[in-house]
PDB file of N, CA and C in Angstrom:
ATOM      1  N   UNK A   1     106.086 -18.692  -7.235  1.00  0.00           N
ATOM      2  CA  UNK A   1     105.500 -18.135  -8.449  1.00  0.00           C
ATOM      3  C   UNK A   1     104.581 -16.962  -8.111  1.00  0.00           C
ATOM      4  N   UNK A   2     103.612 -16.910  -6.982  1.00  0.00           N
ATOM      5  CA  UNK A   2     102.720 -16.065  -6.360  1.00  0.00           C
ATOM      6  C   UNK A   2     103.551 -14.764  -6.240  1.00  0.00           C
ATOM      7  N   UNK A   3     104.814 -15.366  -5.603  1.00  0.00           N
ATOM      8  CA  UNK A   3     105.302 -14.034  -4.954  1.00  0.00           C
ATOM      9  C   UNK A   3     105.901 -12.834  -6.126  1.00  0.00           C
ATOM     10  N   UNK A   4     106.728 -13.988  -6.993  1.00  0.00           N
ATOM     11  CA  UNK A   4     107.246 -12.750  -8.395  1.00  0.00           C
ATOM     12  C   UNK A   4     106.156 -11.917  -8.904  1.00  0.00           C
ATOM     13  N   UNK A   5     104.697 -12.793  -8.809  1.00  0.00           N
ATOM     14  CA  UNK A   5     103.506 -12.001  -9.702  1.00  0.00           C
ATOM     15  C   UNK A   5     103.413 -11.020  -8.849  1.00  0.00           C
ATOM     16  N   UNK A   6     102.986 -11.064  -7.954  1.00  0.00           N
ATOM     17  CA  UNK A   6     102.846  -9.885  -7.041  1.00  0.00           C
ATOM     18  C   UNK A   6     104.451  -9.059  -6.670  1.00  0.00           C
ATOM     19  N   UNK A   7     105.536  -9.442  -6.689  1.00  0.00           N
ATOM     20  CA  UNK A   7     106.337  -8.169  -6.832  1.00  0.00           C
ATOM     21  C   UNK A   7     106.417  -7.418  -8.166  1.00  0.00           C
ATOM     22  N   UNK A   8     106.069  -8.147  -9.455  1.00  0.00           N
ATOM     23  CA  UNK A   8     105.650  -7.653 -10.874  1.00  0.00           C
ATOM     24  C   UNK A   8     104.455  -6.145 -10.592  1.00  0.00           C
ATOM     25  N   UNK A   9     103.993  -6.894  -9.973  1.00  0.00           N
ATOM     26  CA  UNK A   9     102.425  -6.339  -9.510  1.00  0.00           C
ATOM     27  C   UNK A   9     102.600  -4.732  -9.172  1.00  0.00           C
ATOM     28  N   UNK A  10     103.460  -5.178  -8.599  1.00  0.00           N
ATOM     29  CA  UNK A  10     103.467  -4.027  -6.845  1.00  0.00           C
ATOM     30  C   UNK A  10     104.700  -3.056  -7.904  1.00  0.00           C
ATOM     31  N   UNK A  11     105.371  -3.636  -8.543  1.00  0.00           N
ATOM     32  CA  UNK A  11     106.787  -2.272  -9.217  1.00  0.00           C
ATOM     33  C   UNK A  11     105.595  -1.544 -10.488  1.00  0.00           C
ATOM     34  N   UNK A  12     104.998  -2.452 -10.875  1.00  0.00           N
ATOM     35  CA  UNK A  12     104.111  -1.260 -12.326  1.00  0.00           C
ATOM     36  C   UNK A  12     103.694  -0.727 -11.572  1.00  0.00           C
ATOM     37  N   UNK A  13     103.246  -0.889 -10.544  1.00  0.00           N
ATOM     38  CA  UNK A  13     101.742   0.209  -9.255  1.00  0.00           C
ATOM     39  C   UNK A  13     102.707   1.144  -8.722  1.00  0.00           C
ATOM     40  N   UNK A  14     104.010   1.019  -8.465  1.00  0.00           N
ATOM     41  CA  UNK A  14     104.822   2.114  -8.663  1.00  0.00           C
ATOM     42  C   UNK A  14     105.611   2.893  -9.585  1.00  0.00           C
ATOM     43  N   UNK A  15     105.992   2.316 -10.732  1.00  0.00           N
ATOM     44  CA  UNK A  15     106.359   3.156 -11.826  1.00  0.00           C
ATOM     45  C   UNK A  15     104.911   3.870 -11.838  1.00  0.00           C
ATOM     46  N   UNK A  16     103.832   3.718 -12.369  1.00  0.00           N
ATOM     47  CA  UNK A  16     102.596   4.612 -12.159  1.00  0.00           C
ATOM     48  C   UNK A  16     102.425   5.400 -11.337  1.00  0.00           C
ATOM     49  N   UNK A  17     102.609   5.290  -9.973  1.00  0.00           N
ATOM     50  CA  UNK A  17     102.961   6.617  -8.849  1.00  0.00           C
ATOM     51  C   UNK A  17     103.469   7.266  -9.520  1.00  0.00           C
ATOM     52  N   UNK A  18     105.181   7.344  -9.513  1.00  0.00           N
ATOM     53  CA  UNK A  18     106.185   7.846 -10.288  1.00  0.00           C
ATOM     54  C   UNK A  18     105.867   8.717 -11.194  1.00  0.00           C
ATOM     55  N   UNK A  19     105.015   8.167 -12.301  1.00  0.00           N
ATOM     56  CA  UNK A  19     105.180   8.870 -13.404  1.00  0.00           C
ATOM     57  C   UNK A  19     103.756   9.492 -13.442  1.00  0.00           C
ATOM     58  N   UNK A  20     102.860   9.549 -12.405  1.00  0.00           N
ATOM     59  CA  UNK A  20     102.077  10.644 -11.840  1.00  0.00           C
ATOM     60  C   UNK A  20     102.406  11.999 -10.982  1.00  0.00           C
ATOM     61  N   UNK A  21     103.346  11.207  -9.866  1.00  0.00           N
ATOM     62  CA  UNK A  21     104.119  12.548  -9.568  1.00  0.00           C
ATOM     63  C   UNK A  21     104.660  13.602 -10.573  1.00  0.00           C
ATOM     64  N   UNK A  22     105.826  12.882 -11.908  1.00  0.00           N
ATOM     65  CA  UNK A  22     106.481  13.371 -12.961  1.00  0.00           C
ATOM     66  C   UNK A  22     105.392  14.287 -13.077  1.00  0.00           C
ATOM     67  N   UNK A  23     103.933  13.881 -13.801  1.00  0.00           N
ATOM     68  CA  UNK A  23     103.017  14.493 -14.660  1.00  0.00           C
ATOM     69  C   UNK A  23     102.632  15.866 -13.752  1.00  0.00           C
ATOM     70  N   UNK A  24     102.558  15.447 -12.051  1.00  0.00           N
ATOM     71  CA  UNK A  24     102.276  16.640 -11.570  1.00  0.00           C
ATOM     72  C   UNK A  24     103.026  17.693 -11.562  1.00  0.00           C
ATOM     73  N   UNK A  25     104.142  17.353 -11.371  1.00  0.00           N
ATOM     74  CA  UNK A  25     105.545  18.722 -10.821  1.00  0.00           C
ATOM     75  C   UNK A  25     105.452  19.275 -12.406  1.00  0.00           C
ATOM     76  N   UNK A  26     105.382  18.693 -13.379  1.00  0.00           N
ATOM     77  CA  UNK A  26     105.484  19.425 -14.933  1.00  0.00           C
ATOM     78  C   UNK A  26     103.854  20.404 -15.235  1.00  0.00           C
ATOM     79  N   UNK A  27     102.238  19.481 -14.594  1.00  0.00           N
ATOM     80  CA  UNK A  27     101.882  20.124 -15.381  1.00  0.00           C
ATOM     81  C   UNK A  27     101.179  21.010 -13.683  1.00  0.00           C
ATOM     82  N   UNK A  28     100.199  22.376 -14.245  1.00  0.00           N
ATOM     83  CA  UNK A  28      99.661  23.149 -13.208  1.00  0.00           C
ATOM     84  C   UNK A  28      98.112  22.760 -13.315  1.00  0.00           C
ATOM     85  N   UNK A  29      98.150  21.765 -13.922  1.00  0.00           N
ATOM     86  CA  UNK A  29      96.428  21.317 -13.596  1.00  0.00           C
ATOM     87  C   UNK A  29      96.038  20.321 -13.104  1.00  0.00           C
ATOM     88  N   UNK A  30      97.228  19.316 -12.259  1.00  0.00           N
ATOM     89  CA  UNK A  30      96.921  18.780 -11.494  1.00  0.00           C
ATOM     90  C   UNK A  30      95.917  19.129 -10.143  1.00  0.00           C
ATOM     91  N   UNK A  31      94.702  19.269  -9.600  1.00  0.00           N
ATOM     92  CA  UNK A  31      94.387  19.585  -8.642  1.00  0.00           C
ATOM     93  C   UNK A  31      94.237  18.781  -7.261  1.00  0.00           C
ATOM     94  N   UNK A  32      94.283  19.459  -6.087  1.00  0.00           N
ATOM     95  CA  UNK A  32      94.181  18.442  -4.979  1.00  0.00           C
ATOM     96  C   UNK A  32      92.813  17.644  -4.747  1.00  0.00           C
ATOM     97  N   UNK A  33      91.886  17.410  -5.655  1.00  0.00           N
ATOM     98  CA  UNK A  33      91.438  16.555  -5.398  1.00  0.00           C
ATOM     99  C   UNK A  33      91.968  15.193  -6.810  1.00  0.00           C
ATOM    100  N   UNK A  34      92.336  15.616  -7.082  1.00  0.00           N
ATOM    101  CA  UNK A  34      93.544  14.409  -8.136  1.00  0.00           C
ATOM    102  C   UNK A  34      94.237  13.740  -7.510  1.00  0.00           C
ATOM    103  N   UNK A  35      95.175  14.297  -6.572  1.00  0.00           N
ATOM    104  CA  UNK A  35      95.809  13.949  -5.369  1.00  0.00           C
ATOM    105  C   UNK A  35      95.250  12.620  -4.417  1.00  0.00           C
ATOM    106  N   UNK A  36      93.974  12.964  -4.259  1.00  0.00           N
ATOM    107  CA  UNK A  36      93.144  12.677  -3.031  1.00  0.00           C
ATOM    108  C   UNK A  36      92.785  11.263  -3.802  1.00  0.00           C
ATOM    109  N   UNK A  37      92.167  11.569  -5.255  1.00  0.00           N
ATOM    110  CA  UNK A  37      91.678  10.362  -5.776  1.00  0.00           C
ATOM    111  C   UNK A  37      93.253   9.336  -6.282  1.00  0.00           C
ATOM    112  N   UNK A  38      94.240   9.824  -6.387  1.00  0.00           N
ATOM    113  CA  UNK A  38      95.174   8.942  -7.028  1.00  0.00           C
ATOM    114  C   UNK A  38      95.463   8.268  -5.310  1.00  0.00           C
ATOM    115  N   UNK A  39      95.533   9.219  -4.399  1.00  0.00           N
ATOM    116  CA  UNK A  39      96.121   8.431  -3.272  1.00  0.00           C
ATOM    117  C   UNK A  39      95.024   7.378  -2.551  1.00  0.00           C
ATOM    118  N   UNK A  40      93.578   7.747  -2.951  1.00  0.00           N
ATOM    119  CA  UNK A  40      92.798   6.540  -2.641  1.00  0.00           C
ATOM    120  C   UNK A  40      92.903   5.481  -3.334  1.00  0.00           C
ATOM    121  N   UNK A  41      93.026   5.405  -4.780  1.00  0.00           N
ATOM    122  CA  UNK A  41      93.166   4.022  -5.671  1.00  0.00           C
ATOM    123  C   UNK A  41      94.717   3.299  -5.344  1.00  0.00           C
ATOM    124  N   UNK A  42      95.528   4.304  -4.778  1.00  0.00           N
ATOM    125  CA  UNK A  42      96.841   3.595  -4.570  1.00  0.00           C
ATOM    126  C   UNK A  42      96.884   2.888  -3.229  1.00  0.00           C
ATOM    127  N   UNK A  43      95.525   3.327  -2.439  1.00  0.00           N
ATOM    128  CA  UNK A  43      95.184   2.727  -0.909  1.00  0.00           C
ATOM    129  C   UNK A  43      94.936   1.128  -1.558  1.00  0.00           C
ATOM    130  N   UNK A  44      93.667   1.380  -1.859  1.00  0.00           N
ATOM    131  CA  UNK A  44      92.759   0.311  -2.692  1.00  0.00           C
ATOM    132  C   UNK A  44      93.663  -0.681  -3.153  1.00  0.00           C
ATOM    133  N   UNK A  45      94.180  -0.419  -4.044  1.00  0.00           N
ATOM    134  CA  UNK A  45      95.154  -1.192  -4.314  1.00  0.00           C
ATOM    135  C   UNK A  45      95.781  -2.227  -3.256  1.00  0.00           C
ATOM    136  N   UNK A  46      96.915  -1.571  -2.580  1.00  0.00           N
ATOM    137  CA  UNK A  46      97.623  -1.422  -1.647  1.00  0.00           C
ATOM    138  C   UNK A  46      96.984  -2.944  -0.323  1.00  0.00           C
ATOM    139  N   UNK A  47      95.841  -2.509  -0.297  1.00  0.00           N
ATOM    140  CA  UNK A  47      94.989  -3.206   0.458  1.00  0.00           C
ATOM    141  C   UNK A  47      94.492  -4.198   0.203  1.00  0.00           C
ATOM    142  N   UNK A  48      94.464  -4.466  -0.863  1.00  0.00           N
ATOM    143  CA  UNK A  48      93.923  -5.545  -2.077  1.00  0.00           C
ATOM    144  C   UNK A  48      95.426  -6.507  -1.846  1.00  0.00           C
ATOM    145  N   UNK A  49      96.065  -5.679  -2.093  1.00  0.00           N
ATOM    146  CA  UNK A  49      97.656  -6.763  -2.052  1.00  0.00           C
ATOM    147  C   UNK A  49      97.970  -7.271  -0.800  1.00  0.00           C
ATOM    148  N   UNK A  50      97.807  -6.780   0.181  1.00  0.00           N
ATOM    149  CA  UNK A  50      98.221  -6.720   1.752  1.00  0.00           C
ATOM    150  C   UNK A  50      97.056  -8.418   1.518  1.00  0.00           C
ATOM    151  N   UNK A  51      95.583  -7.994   1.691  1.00  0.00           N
ATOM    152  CA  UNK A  51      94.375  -9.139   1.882  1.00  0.00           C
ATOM    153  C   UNK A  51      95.432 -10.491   0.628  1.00  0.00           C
ATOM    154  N   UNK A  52      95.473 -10.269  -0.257  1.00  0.00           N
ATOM    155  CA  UNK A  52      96.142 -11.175  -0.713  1.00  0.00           C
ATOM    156  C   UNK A  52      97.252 -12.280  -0.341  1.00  0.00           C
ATOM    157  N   UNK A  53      98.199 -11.336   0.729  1.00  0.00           N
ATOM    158  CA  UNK A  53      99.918 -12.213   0.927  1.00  0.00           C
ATOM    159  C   UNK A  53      98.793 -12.925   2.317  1.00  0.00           C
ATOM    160  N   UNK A  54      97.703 -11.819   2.724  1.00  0.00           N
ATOM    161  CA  UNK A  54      97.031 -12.149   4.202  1.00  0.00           C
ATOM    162  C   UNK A  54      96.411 -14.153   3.741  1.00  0.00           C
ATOM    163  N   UNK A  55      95.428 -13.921   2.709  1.00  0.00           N
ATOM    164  CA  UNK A  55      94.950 -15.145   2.358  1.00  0.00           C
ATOM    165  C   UNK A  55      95.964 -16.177   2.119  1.00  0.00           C
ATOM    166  N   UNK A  56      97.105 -16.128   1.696  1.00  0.00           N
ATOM    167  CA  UNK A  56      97.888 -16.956   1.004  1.00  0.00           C
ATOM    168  C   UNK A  56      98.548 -17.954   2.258  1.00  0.00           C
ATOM    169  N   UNK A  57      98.866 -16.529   3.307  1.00  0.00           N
ATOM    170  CA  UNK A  57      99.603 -16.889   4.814  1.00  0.00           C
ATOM    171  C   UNK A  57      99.000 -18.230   5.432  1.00  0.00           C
ATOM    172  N   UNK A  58      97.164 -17.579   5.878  1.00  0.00           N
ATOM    173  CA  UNK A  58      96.262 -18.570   6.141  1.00  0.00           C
ATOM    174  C   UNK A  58      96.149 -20.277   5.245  1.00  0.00           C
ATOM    175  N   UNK A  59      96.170 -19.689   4.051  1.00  0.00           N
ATOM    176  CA  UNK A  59      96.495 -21.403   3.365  1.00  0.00           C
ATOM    177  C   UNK A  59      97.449 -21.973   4.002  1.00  0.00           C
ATOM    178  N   UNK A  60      98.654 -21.095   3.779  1.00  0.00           N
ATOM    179  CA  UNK A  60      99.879 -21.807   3.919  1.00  0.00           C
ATOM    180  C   UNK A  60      99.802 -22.482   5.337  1.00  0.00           C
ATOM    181  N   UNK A  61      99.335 -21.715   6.655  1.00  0.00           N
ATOM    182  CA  UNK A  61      99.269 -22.108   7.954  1.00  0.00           C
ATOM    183  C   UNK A  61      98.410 -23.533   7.819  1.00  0.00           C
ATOM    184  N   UNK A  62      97.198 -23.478   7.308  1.00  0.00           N
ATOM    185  CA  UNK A  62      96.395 -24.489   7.530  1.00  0.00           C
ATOM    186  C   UNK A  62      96.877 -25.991   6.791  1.00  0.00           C
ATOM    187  N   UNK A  63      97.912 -25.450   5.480  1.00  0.00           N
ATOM    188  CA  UNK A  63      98.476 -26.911   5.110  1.00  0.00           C
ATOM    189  C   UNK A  63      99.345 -27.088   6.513  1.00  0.00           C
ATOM    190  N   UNK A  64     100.217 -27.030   6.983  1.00  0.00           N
ATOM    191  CA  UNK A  64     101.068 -26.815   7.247  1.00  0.00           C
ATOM    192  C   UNK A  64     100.482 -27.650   8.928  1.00  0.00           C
ATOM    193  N   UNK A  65      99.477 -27.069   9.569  1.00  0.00           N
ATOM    194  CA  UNK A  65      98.580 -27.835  10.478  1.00  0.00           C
ATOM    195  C   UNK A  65      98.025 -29.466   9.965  1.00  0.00           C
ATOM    196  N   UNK A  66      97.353 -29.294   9.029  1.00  0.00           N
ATOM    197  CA  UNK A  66      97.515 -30.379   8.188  1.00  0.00           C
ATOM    198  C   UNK A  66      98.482 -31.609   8.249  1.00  0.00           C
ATOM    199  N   UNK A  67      99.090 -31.271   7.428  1.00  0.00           N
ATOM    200  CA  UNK A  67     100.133 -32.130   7.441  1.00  0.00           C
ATOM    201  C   UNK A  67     101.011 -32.789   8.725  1.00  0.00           C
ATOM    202  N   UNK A  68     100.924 -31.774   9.861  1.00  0.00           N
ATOM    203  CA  UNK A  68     101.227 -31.647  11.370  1.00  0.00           C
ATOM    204  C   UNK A  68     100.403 -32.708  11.858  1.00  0.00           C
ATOM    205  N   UNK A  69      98.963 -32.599  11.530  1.00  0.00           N
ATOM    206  CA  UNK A  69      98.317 -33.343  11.885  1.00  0.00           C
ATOM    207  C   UNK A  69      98.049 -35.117  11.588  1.00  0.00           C
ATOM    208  N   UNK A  70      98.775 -35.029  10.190  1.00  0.00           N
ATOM    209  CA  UNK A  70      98.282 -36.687   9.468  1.00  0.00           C
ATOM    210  C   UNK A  70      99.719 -37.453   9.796  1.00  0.00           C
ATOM    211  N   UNK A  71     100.658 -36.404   9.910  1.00  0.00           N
ATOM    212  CA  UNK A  71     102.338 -37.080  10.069  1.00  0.00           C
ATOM    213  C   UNK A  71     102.375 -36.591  11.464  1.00  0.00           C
ATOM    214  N   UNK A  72     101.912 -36.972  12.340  1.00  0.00           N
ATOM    215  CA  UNK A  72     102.111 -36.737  13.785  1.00  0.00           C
ATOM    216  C   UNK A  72     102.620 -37.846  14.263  1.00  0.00           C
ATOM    217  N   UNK A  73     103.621 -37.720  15.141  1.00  0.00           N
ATOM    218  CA  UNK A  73     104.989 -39.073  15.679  1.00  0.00           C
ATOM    219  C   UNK A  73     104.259 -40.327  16.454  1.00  0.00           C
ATOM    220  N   UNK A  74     104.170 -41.196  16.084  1.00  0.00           N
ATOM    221  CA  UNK A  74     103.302 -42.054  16.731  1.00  0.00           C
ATOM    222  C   UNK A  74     102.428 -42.700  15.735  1.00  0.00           C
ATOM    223  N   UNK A  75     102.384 -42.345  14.554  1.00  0.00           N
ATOM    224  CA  UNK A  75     100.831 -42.783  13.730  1.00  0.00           C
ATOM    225  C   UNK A  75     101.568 -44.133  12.947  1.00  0.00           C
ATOM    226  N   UNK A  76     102.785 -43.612  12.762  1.00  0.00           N
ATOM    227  CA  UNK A  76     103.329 -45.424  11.985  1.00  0.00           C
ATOM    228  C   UNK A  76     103.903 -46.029  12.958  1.00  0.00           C
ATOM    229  N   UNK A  77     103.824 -47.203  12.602  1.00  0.00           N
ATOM    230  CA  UNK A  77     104.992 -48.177  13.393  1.00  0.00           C
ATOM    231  C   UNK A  77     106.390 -48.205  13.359  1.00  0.00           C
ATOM    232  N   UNK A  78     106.588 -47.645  11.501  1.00  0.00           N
ATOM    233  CA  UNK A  78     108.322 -47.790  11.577  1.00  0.00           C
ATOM    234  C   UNK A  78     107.880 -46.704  10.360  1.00  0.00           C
ATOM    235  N   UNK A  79     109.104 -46.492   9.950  1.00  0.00           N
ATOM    236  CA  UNK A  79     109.541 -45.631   8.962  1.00  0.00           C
ATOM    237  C   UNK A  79     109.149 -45.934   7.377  1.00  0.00           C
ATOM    238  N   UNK A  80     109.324 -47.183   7.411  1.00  0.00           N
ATOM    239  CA  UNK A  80     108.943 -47.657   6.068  1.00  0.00           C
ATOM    240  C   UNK A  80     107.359 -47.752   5.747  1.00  0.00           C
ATOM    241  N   UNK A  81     106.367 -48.024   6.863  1.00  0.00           N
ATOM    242  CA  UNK A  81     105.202 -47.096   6.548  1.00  0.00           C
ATOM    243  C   UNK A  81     104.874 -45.800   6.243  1.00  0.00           C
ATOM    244  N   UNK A  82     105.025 -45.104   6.445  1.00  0.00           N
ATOM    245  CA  UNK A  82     105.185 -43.534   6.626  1.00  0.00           C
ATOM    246  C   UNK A  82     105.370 -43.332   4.717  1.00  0.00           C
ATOM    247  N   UNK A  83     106.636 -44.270   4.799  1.00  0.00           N
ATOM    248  CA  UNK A  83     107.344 -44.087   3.367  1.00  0.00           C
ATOM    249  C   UNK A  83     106.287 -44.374   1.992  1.00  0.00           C
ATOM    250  N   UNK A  84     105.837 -45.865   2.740  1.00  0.00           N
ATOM    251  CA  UNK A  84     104.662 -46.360   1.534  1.00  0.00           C
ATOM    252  C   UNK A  84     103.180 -45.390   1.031  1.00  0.00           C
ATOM    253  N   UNK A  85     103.365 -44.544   2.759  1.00  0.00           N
ATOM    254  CA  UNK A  85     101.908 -43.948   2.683  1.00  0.00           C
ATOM    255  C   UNK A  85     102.343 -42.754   1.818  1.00  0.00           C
ATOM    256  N   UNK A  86     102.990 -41.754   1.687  1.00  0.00           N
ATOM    257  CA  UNK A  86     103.212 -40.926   0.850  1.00  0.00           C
ATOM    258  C   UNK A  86     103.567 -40.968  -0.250  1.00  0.00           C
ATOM    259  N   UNK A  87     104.267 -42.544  -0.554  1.00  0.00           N
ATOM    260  CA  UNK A  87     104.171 -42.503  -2.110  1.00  0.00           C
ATOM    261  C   UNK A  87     103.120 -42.791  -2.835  1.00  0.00           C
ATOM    262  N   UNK A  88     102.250 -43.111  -1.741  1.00  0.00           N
ATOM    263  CA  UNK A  88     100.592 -43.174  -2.362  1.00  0.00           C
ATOM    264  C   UNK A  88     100.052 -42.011  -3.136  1.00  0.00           C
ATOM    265  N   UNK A  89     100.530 -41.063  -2.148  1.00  0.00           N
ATOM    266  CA  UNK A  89     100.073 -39.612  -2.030  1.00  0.00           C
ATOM    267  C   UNK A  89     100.847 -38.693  -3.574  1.00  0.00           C
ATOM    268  N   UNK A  90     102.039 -39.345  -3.914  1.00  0.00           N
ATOM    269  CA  UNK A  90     102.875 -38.850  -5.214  1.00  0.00           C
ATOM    270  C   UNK A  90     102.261 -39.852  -6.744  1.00  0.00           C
ATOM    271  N   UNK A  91     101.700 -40.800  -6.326  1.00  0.00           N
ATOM    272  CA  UNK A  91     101.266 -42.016  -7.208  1.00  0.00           C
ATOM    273  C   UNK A  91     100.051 -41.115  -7.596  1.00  0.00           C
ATOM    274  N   UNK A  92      98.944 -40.408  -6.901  1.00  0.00           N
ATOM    275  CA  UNK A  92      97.564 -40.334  -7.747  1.00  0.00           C
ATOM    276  C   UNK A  92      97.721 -38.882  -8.529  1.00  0.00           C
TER     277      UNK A  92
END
């Protein structure tokens, strides 16, 4: 679900490029510091999204350790523990 929002995200932040470029090549009052400021907010941006997939990664790693950690081979006796303990975990 994260990921569609953010490819949603990321295509309007480029149709908007796009149709800034359009606005420039048509009009002559675009100036280069317009330039300078559209290509910093498109940094900003840009960077904002990058820190985002960055945070999401880190969750994902640390469940992922997690879970590595509580289901590690050795902690039940047989299989059918293992089984009871996670339907605990779907029960609350």
């Amino acid at each position: 679900m994260n990921e569609l929002s953010m490819s949603h995200i990321i295509n309007a932040e480029a149709e908007k490029m796009q149709a800034f470029v359009q606005h420039a090549e048509r009009s002559m009052s675009v100036k280069t510091k317009d330039y300078i400021s559209f290509n910093n907010a498109v940094s900003r941006f840009m960077e904002e999204i990058t820190m985002e997939q960055w945070l999401s990664l880190n969750k994902l790693d640390r469940v992922i350790q997690l879970v590595e950690e509580h289901f590690h081979e050795g902690d039940y006796d047989s299989a059918d523990d293992c089984r009871e303990t996670s339907e605990e975990y779907y029960d609350e």
